[in-house]
Protein backbone atom coordinates (compact mmCIF):
# COMPACT_ATOMS: atom_id res chain seq x y z
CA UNK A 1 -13.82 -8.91 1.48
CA UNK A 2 -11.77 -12.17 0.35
CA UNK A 3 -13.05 -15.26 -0.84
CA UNK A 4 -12.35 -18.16 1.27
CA UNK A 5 -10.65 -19.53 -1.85
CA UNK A 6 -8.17 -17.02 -1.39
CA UNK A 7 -6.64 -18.89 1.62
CA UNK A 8 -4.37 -17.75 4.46
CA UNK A 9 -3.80 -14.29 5.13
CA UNK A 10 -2.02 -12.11 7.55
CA UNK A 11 -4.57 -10.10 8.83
CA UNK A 12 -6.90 -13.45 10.11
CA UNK A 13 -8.19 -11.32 13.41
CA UNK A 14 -9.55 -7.92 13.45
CA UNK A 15 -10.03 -5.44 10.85
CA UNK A 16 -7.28 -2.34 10.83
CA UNK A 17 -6.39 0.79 9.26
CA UNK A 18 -3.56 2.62 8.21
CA UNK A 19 -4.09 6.59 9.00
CA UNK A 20 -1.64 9.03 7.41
CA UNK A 21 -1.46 13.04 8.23
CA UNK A 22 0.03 15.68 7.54
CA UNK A 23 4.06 15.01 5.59
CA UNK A 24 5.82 15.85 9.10
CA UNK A 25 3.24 13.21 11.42
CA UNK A 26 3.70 9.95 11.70
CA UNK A 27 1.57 7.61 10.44
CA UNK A 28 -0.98 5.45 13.15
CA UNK A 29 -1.87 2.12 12.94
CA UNK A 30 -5.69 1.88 13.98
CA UNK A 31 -7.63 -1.15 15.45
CA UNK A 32 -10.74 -1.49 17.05
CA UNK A 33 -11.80 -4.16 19.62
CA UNK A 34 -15.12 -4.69 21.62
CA UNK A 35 -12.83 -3.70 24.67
CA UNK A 36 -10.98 -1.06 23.23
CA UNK A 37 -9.70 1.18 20.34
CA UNK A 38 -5.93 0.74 20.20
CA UNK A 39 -3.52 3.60 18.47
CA UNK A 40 -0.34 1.99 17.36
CA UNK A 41 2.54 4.19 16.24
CA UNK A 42 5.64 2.17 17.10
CA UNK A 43 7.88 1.38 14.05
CA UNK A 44 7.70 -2.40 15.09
CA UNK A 45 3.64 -2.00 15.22
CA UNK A 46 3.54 0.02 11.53
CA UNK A 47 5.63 -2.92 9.93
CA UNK A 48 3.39 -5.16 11.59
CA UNK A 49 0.30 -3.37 9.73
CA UNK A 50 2.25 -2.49 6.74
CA UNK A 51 3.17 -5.95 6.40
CA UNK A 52 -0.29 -6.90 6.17
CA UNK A 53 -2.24 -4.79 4.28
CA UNK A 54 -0.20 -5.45 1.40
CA UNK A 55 -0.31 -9.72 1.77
CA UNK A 56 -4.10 -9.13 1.59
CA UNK A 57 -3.50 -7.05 -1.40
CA UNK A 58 -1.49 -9.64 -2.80
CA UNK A 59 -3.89 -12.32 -1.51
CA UNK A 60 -6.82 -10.46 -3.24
CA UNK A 61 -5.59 -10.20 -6.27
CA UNK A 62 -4.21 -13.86 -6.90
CA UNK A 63 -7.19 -15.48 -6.06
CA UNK A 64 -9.37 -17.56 -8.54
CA UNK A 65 -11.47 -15.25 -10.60
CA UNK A 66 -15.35 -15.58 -10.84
């Protein structure tokens, strides 16, 4: 969870995951809606999610400390 002193972030919507397999499967972008669960594996899609995760890694970590 972020503070809300940690400002904007990329992922402002729904929650996601990252799954990796096996070396020789592709990694899947995971989200899950009220409507739906959506599977994302297109390159486009991964950046998308890749991009992401780490800005709120960055974002978490250069927020104010308690």
């Amino acid at each position: 969870m972020l503070r809300f002193e940690a400002g904007a972030h990329l992922a402002d919507g729904n929650g996601f995951a990252l799954l990796a397999f096996e070396p020789d499967d592709p990694p899947l972008g995971y989200i899950e809606t009220l409507a739906a669960e959506l599977f994302l594996k297109s390159s486009r899609d991964m950046a998308r999610l890749s991009t992401a995760y780490v800005n709120l890694g960055t974002v978490a970590m250069s927020g104010p400390s308690r």
